[in-house]
Protein backbone atom coordinates (compact mmCIF):
# COMPACT_ATOMS: atom_id res chain seq x y z
CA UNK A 1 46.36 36.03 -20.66
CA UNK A 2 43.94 38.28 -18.97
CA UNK A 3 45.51 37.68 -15.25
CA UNK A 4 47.77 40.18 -13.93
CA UNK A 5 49.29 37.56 -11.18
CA UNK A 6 52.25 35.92 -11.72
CA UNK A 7 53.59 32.10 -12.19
CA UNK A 8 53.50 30.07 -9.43
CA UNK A 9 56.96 28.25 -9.21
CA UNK A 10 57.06 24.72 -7.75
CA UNK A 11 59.47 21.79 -7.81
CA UNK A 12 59.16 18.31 -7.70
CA UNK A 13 61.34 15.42 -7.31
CA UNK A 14 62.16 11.94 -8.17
CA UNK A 15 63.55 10.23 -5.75
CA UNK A 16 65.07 7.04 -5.57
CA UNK A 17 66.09 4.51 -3.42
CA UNK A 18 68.70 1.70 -3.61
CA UNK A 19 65.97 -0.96 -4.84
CA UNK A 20 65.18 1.72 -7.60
CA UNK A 21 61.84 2.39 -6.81
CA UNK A 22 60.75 6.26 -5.89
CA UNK A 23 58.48 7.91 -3.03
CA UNK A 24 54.75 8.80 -4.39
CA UNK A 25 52.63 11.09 -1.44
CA UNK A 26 48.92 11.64 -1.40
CA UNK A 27 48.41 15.16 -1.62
CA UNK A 28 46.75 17.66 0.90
CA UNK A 29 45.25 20.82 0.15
CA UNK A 30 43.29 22.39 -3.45
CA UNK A 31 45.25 21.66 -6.04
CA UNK A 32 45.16 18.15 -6.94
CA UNK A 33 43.85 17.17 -3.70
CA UNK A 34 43.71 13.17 -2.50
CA UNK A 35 45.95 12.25 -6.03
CA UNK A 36 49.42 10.55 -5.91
CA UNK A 37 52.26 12.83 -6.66
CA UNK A 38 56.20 13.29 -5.95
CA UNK A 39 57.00 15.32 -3.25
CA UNK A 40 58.14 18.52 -3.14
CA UNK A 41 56.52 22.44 -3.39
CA UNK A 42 57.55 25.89 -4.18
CA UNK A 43 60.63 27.55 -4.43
CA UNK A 44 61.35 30.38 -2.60
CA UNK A 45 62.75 33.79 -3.09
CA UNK A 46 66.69 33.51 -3.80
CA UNK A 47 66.32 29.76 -3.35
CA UNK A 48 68.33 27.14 -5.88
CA UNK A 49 66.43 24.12 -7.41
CA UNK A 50 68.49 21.99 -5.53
CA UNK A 51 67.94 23.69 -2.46
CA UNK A 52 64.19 23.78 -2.63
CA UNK A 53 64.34 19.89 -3.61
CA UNK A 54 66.18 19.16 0.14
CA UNK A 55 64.09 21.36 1.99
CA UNK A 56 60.78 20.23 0.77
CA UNK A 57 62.25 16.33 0.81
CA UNK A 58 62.84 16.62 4.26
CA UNK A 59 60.06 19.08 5.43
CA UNK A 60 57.05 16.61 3.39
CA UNK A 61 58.55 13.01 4.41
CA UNK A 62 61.87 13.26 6.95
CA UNK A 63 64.03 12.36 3.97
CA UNK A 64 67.72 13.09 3.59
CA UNK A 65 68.66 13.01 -0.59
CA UNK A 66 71.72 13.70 -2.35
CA UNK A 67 73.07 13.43 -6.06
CA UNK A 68 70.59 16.26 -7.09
CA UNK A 69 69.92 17.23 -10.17
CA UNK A 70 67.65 19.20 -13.07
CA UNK A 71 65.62 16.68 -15.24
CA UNK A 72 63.06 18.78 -17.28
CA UNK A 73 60.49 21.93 -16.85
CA UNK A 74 56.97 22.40 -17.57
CA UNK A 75 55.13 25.88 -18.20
CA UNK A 76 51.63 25.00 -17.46
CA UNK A 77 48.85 28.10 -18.14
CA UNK A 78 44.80 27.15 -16.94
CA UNK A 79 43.53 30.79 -19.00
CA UNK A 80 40.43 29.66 -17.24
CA UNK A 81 41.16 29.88 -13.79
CA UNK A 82 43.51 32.28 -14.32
CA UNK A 83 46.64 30.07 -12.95
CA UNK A 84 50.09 29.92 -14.64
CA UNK A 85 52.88 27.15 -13.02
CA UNK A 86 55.87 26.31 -13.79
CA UNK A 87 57.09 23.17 -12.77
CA UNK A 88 61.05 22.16 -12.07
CA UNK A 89 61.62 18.21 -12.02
CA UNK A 90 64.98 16.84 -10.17
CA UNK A 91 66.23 13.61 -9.67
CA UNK A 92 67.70 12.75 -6.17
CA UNK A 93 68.86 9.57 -4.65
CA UNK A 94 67.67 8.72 -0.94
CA UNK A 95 70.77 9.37 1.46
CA UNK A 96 69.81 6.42 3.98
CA UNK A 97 67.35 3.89 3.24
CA UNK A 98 68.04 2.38 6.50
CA UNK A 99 65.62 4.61 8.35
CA UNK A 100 62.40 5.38 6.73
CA UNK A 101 59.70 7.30 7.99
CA UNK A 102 55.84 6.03 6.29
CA UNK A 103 56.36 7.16 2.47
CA UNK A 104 55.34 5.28 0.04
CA UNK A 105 57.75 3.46 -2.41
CA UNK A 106 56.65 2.43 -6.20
CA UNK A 107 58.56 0.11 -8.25
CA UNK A 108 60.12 2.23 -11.66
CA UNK A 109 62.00 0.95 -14.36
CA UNK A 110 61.84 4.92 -16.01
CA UNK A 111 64.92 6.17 -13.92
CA UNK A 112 66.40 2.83 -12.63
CA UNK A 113 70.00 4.14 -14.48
CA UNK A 114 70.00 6.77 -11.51
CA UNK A 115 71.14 4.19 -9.10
């Protein structure tokens, strides 16, 4: 790779509710903009994966989630553009399904043991 940046670091997470079905968002910005995705965003400096999952739950959809944990990576280069990510999946269960702000929820059968 010509690029002298560095990876961009991001995490996303599953997470799902007591029905077993998981929040999608529309996405905002550049990258990827208007597709469906799972929340979440980048980690910050000093910041664990499980941290960074919370924060960005609650900061992109008013979400409270618990029983975190790592499901798989991805190392993603685009030589053209001169991008490198790395992406951190977690799984997460919703803390209170009771109160809800407007996410959308998707029907999965994937992850349904999670429950």
């Amino acid at each position: 790779m010509t690029s002298n940046k560095e990876p961009r670091i991001g995490v996303g997470v599953f997470v799902m509710n007591a029905e077993g079905k998981f929040v999608l968002g529309k996405r905002k910005g550049s990258h990827g903009a208007n597709t469906w995705a799972l929340p979440g965003g980048h980690l910050e400096f000093g910041e664990s994966f499980e941290t960074c999952s919370e924060r960005e739950i609650l900061e992109e959809t008013g979400l409270q989630i618990r029983d975190i944990r790592f499901l798989t990576a991805t190392n993603s280069v685009f030589e053209a553009e001169g991008k490198h990510y790395v992406t951190i999946f977690m799984a997460a269960v919703l803390s209170n399904d009771s109160d809800q702000p407007e996410v959308t929820l998707l029907g999965v059968t994937l992850l349904g043991a999670m429950k």
